[in-house]
C-alpha atoms as a PDB file:
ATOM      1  CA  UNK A   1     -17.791   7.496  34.786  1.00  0.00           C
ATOM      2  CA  UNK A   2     -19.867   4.039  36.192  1.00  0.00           C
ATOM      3  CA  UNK A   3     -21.231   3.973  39.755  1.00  0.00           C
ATOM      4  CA  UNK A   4     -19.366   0.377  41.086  1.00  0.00           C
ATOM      5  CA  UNK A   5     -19.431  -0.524  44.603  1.00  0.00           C
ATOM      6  CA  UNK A   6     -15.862  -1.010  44.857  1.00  0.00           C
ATOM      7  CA  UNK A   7     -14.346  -3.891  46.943  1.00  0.00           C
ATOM      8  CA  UNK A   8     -11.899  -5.109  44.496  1.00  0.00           C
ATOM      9  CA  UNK A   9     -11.836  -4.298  40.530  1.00  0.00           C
ATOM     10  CA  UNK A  10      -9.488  -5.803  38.313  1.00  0.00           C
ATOM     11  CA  UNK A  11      -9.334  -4.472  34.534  1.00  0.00           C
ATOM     12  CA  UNK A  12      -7.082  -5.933  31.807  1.00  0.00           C
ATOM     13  CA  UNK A  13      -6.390  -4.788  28.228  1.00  0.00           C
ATOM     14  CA  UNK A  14      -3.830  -6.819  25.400  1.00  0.00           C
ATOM     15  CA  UNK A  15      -1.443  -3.987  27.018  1.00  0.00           C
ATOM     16  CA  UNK A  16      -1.335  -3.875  30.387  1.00  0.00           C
ATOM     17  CA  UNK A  17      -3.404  -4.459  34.033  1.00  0.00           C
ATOM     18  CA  UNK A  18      -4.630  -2.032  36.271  1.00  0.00           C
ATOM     19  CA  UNK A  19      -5.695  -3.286  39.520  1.00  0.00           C
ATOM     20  CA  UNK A  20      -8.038  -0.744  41.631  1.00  0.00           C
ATOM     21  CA  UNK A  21      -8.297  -2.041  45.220  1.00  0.00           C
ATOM     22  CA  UNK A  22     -10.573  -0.490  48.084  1.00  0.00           C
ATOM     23  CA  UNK A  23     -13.076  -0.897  50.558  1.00  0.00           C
ATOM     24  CA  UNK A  24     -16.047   0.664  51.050  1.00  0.00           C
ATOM     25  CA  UNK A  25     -19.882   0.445  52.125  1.00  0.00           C
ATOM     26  CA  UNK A  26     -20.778   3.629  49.586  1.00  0.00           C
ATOM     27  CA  UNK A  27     -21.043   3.678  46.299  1.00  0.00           C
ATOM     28  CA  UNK A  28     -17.754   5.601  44.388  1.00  0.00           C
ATOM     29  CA  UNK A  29     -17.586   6.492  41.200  1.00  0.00           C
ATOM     30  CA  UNK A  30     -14.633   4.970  39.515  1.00  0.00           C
ATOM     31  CA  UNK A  31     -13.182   6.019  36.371  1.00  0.00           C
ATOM     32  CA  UNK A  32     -13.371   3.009  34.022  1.00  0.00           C
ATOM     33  CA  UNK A  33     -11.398   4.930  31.138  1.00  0.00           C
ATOM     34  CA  UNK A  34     -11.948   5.272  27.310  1.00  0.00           C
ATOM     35  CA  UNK A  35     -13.894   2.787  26.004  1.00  0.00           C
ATOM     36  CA  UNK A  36     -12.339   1.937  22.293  1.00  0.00           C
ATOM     37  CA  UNK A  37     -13.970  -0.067  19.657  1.00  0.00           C
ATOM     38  CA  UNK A  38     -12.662  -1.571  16.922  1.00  0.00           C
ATOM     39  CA  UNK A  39      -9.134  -3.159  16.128  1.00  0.00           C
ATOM     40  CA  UNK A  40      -5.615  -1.668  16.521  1.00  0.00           C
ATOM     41  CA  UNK A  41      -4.635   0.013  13.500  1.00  0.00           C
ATOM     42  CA  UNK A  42      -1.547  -2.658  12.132  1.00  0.00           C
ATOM     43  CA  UNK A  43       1.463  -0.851  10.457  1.00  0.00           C
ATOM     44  CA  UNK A  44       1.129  -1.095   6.631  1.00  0.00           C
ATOM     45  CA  UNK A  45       4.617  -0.695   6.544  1.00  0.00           C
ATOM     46  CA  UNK A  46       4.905  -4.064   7.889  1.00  0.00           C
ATOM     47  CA  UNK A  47       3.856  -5.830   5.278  1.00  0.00           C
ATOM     48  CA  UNK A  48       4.609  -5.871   1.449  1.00  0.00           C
ATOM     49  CA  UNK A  49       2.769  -7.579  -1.898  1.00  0.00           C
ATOM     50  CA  UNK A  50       5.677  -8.355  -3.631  1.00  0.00           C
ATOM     51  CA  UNK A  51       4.602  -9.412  -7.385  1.00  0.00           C
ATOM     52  CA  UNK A  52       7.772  -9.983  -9.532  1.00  0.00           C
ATOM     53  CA  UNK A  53       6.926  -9.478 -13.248  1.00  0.00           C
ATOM     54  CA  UNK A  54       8.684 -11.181 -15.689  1.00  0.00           C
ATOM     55  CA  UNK A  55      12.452  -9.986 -16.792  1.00  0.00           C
ATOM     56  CA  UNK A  56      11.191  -9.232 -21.039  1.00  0.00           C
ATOM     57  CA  UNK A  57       8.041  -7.461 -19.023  1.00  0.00           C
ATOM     58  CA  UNK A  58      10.682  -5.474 -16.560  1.00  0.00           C
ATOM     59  CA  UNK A  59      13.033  -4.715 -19.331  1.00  0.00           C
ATOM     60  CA  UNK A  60      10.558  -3.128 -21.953  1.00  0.00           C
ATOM     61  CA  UNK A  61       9.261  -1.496 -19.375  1.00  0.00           C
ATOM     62  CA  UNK A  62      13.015   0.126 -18.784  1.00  0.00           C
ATOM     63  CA  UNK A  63      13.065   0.701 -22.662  1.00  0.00           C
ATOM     64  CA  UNK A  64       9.688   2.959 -22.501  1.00  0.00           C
ATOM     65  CA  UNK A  65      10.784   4.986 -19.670  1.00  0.00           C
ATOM     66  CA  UNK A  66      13.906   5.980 -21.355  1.00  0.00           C
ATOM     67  CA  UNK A  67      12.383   6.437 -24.375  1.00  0.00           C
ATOM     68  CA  UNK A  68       9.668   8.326 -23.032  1.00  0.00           C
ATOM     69  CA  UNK A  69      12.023  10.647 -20.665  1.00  0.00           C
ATOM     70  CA  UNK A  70      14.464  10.919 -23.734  1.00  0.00           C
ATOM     71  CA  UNK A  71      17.201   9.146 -21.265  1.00  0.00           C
ATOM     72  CA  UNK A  72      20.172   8.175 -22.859  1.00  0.00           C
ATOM     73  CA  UNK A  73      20.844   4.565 -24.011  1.00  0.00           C
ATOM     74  CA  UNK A  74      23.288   3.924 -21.545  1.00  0.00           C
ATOM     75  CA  UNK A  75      21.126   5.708 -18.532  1.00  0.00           C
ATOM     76  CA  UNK A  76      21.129   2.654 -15.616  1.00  0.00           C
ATOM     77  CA  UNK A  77      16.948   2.204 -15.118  1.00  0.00           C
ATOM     78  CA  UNK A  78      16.476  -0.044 -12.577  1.00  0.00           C
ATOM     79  CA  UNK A  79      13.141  -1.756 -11.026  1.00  0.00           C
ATOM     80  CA  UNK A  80      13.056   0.280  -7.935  1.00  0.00           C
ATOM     81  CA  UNK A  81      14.061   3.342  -9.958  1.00  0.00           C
ATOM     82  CA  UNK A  82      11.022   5.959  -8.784  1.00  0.00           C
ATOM     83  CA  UNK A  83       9.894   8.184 -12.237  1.00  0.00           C
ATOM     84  CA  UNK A  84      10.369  11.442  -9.935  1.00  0.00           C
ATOM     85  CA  UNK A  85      14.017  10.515  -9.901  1.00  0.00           C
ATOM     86  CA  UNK A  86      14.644  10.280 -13.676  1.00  0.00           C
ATOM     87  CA  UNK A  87      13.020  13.858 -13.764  1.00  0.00           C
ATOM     88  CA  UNK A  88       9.269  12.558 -14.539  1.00  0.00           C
ATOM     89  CA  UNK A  89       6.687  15.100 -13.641  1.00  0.00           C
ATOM     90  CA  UNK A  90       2.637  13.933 -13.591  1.00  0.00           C
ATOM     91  CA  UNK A  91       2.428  14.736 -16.757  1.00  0.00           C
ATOM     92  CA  UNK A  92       5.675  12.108 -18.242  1.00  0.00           C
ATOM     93  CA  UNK A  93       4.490   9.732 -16.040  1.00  0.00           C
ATOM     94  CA  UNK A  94       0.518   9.994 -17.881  1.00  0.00           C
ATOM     95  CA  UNK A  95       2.602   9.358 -21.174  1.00  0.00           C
ATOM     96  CA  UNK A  96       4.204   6.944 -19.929  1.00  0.00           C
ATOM     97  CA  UNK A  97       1.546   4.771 -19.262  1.00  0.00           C
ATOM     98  CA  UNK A  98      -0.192   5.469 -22.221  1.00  0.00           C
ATOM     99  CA  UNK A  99       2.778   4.220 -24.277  1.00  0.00           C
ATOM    100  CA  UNK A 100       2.760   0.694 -22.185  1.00  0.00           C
ATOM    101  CA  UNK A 101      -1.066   0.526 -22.541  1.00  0.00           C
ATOM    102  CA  UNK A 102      -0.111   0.704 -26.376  1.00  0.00           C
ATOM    103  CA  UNK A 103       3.077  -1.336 -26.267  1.00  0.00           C
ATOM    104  CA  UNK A 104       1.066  -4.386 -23.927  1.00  0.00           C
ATOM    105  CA  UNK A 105      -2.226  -4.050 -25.591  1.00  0.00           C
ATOM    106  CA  UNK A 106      -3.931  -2.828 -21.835  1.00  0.00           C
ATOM    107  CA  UNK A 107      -5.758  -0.489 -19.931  1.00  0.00           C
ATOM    108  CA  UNK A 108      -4.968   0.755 -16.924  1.00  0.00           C
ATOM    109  CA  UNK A 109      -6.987   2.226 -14.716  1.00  0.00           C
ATOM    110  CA  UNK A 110      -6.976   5.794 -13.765  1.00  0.00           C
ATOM    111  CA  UNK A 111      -6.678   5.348  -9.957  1.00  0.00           C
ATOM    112  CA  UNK A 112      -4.532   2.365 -10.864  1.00  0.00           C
ATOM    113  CA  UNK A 113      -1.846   4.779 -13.089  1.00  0.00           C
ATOM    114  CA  UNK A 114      -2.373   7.269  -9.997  1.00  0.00           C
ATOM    115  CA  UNK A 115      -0.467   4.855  -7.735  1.00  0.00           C
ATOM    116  CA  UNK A 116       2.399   3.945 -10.162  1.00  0.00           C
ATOM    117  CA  UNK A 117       5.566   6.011  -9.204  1.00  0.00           C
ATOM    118  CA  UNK A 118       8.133   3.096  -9.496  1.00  0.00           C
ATOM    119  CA  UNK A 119       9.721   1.207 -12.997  1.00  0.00           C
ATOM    120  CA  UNK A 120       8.700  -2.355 -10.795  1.00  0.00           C
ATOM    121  CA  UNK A 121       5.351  -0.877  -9.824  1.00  0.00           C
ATOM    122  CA  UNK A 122       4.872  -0.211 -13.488  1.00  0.00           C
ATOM    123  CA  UNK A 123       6.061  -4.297 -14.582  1.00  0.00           C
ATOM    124  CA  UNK A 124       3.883  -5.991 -11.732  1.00  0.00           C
ATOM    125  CA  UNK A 125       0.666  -4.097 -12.728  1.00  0.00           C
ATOM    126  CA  UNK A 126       1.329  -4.522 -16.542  1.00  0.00           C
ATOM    127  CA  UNK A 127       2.329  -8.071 -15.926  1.00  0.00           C
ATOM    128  CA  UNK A 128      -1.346  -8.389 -13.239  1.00  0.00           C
ATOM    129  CA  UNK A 129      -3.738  -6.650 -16.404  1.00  0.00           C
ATOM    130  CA  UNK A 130      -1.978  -8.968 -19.203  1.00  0.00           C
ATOM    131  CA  UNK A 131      -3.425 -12.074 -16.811  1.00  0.00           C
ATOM    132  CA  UNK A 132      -6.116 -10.838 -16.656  1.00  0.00           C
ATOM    133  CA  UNK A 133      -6.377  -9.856 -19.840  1.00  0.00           C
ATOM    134  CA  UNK A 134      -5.151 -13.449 -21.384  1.00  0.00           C
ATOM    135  CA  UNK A 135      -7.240 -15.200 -18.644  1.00  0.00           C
ATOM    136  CA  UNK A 136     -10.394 -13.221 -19.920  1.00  0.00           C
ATOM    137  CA  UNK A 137      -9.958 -14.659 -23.849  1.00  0.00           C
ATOM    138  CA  UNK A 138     -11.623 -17.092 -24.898  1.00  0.00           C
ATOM    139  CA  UNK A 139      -9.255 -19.974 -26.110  1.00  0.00           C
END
């Protein structure tokens, strides 16, 4: 509560006005509400980092899951194929990334590998550490 001698008080937010009219010789108290500091909280669903690794990255990528889940040849992987679905439990999904750390000459990061639950998820991050890696090399 704030002590305001209260003839005519406007307040306005980003969301809406409130208008508090009165007159009086006294001073009132007048509720001036929560007081909230910071920024609204945005939707992370709103936006998206879409990386697109390359197709040979995507598809050997595809070939280590299968391989890796013992999937048959003809089994349909795609990119937005989620691990969980193909039957992958934490511990498939560890090897997994251990084989493409082998098969791309990587390493991925624990809380990075944490994170992957996707065949796409898999392809961008390979495709982000080999940058990285080739960027680091001398030439």
């Amino acid at each position: 509560m704030a002590a305001v001698p209260v003839t005519c008080v406007r307040l306005t937010t980003s969301m809406h006005t409130t208008q508090i009219v009165g007159r009086t010789s006294t001073m009132k108290l007048v509720p001036m509400g929560r007081v909230k500091s910071g920024f609204p909280s945005l939707r992370t669903s709103r936006f998206q980092i879409s990386c697109s690794a390359k197709p040979e990255t995507l598809n050997k990528v595809c070939e280590v899951v299968k391989t890796q889940l013992a999937l048959a040849s003809d089994s349909v992987v795609e990119p937005d194929t989620k691990f969980a679905a193909l039957g992958a439990d934490s511990l498939d999904t560890v090897e997994i990334v251990m084989t493409l750390e082998e098969e791309f000459g990587i390493s991925v990061e624990e809380e990075n590998s944490q994170n992957i639950t996707t065949v796409q998820e898999a392809a961008d991050l390979i495709e982000k550490l080999v940058e990285k890696k080739n960027a680091s090399e001398p030439a």
